[in-house]
N, C-alpha and C. Protein backbone atom coordinates (compact mmCIF):
# COMPACT_ATOMS: atom_id res chain seq x y z
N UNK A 1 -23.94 12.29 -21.94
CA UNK A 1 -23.46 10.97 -22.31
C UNK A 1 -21.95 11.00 -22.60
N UNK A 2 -21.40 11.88 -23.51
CA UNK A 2 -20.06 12.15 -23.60
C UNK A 2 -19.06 12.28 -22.55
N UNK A 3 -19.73 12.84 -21.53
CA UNK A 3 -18.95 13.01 -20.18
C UNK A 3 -18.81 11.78 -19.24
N UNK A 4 -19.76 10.70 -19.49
CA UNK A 4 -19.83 9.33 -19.07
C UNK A 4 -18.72 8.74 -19.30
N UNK A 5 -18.93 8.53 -20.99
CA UNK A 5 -17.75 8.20 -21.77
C UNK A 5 -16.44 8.66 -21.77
N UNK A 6 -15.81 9.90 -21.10
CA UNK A 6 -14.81 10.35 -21.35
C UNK A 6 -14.37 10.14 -19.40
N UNK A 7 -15.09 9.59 -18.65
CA UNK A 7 -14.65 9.31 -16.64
C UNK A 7 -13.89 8.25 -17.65
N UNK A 8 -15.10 7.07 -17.96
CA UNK A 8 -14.60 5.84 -18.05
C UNK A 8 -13.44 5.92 -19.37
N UNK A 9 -13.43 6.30 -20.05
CA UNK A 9 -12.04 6.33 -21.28
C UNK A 9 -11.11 6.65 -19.82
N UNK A 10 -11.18 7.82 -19.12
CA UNK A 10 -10.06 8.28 -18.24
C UNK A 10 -9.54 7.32 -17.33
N UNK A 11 -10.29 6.15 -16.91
CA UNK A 11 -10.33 5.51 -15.80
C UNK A 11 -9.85 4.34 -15.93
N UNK A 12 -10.52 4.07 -17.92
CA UNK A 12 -9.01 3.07 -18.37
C UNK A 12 -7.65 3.47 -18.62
N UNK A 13 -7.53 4.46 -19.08
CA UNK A 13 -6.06 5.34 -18.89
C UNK A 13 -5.25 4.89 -17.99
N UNK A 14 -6.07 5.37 -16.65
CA UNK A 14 -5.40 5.62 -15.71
C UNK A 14 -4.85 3.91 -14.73
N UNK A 15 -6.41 2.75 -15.11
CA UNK A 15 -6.16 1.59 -15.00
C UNK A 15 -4.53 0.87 -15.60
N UNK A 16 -4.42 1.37 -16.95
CA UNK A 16 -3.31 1.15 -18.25
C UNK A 16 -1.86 1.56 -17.24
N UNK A 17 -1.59 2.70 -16.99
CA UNK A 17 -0.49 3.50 -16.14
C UNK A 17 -0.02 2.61 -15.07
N UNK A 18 -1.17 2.23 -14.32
CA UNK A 18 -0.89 1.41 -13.40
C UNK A 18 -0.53 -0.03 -13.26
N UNK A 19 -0.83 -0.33 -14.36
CA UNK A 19 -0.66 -1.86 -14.44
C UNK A 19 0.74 -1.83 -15.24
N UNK A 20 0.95 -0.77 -16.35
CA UNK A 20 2.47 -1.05 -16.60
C UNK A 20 3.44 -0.95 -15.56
N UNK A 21 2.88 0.26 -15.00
CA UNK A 21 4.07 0.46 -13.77
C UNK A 21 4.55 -1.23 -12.73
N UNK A 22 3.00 -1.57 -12.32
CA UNK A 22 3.40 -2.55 -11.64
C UNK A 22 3.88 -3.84 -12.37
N UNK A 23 3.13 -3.84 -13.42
CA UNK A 23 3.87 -5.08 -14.24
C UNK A 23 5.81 -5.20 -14.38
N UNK A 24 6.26 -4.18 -14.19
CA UNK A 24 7.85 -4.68 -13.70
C UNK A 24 8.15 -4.52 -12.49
N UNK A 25 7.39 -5.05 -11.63
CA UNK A 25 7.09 -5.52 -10.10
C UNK A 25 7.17 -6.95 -9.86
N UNK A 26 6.18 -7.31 -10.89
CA UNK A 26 6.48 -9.02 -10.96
C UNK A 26 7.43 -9.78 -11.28
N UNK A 27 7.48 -10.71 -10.16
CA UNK A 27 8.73 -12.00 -10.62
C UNK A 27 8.53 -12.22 -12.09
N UNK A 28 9.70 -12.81 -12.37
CA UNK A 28 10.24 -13.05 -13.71
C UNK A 28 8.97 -14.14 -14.06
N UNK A 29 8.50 -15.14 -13.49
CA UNK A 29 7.54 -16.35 -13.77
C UNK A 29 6.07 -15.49 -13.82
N UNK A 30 5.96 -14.37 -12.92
CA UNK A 30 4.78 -13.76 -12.70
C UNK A 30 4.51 -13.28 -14.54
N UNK A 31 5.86 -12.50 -14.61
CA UNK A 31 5.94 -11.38 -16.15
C UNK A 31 5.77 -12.56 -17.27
N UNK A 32 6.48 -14.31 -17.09
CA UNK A 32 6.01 -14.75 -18.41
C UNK A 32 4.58 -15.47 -18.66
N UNK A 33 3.89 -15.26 -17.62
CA UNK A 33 2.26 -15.62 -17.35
C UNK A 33 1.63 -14.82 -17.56
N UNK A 34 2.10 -13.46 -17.54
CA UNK A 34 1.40 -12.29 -18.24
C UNK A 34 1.59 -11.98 -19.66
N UNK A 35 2.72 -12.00 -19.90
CA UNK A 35 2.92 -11.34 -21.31
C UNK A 35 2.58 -13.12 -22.35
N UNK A 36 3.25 -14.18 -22.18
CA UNK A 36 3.23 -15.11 -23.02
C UNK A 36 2.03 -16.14 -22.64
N UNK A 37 1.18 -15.91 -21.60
CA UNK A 37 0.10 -16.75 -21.70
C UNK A 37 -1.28 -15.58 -21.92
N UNK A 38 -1.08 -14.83 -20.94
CA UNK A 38 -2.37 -14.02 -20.94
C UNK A 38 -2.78 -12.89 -22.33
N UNK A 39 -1.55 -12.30 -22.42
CA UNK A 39 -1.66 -11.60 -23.54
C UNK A 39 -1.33 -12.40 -25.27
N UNK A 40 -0.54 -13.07 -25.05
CA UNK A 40 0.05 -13.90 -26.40
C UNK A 40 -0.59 -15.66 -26.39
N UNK A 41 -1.58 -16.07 -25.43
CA UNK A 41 -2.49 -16.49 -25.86
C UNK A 41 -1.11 -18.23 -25.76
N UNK A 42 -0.19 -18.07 -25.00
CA UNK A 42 0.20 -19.37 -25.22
C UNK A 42 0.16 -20.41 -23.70
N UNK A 43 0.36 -21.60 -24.56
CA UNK A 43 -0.45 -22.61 -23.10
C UNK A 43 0.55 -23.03 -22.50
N UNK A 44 -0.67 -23.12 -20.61
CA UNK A 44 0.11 -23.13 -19.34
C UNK A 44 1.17 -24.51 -19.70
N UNK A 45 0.79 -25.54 -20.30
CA UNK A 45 1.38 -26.45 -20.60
C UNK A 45 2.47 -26.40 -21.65
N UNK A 46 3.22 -25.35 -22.41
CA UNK A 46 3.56 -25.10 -23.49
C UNK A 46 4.89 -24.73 -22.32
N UNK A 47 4.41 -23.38 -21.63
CA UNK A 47 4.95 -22.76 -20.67
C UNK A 47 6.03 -23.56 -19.42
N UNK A 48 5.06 -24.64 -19.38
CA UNK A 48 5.72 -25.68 -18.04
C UNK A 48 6.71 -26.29 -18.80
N UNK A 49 6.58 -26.83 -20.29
CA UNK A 49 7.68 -27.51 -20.05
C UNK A 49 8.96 -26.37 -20.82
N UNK A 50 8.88 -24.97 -21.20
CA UNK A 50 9.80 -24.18 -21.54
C UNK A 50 10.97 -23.97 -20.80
N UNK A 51 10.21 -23.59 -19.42
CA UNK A 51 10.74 -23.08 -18.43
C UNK A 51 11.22 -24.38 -17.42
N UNK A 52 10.97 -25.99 -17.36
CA UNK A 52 11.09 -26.32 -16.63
C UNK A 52 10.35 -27.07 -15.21
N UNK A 53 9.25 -26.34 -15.28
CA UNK A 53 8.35 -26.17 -14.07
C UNK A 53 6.91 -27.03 -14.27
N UNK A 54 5.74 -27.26 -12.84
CA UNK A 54 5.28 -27.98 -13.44
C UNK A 54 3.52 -27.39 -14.10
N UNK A 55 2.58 -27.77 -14.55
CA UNK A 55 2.01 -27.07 -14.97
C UNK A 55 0.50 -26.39 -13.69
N UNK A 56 0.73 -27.48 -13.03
CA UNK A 56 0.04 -27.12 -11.60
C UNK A 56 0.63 -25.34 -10.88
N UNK A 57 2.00 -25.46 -10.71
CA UNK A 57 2.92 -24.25 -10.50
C UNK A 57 2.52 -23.57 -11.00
N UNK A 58 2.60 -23.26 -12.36
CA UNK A 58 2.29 -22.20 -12.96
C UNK A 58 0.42 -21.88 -12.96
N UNK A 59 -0.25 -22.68 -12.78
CA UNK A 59 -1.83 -22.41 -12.92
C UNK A 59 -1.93 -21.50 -11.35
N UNK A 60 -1.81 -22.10 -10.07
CA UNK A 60 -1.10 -21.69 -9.17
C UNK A 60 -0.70 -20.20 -9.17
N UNK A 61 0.64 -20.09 -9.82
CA UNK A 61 0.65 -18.68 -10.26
C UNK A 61 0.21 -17.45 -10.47
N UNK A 62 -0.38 -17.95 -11.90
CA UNK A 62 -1.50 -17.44 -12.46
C UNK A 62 -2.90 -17.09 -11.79
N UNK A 63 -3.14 -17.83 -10.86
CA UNK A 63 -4.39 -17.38 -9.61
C UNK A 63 -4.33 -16.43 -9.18
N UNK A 64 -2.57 -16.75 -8.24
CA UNK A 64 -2.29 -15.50 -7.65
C UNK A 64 -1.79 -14.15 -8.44
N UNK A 65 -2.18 -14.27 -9.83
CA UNK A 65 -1.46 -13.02 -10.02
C UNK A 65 -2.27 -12.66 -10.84
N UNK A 66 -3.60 -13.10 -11.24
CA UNK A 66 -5.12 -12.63 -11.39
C UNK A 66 -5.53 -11.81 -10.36
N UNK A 67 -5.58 -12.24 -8.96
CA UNK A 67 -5.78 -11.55 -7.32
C UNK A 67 -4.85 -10.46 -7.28
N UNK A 68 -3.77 -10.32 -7.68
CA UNK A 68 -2.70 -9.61 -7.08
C UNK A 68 -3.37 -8.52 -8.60
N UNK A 69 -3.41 -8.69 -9.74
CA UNK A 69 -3.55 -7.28 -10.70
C UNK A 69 -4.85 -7.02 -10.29
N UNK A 70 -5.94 -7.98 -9.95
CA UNK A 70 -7.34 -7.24 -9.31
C UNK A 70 -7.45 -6.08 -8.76
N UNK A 71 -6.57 -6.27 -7.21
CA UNK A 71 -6.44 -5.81 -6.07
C UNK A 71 -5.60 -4.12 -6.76
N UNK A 72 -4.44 -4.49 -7.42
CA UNK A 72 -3.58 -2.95 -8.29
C UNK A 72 -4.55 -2.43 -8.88
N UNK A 73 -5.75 -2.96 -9.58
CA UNK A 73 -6.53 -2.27 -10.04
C UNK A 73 -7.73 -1.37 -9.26
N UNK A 74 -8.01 -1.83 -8.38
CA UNK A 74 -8.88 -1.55 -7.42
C UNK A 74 -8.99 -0.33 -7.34
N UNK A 75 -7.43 -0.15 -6.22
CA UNK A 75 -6.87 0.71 -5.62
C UNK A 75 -7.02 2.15 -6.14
């Protein structure tokens, strides 16, 4: 059982590595949909009017860059 537990601990590790790396890959709009909506929990609508943009755009976004960390994760 321990050895179960210690692939998958490894496999989030190794998931973690990869996603920082690529996370300064993403456009600047990609990085504030990650860090200030997804992780810090603030809204797409909060976001649209910060930056400018509209809130469709950014949901939009956010699709594609749900698909796009999927796919980094996959791999």
């Amino acid at each position: 059982m321990d050895e179960a537990y210690d692939l998958g601990e490894e496999a989030d590790w190794n998931n973690l590595v990869v996603l920082k790396q690529e996370v300064n890959k993403l456009s600047k709009m990609e990085q504030v949909i990650f860090y200030d909506h997804l992780l810090s929990n603030k809204k797409i609508t909060e976001l649209a009017a910060e930056y400018g943009t509209s809130r469709r755009t950014l949901t939009r976004l956010k699709h594609d860059l749900l698909v796009k960390l999927r796919k980094m994760l996959v791999k």
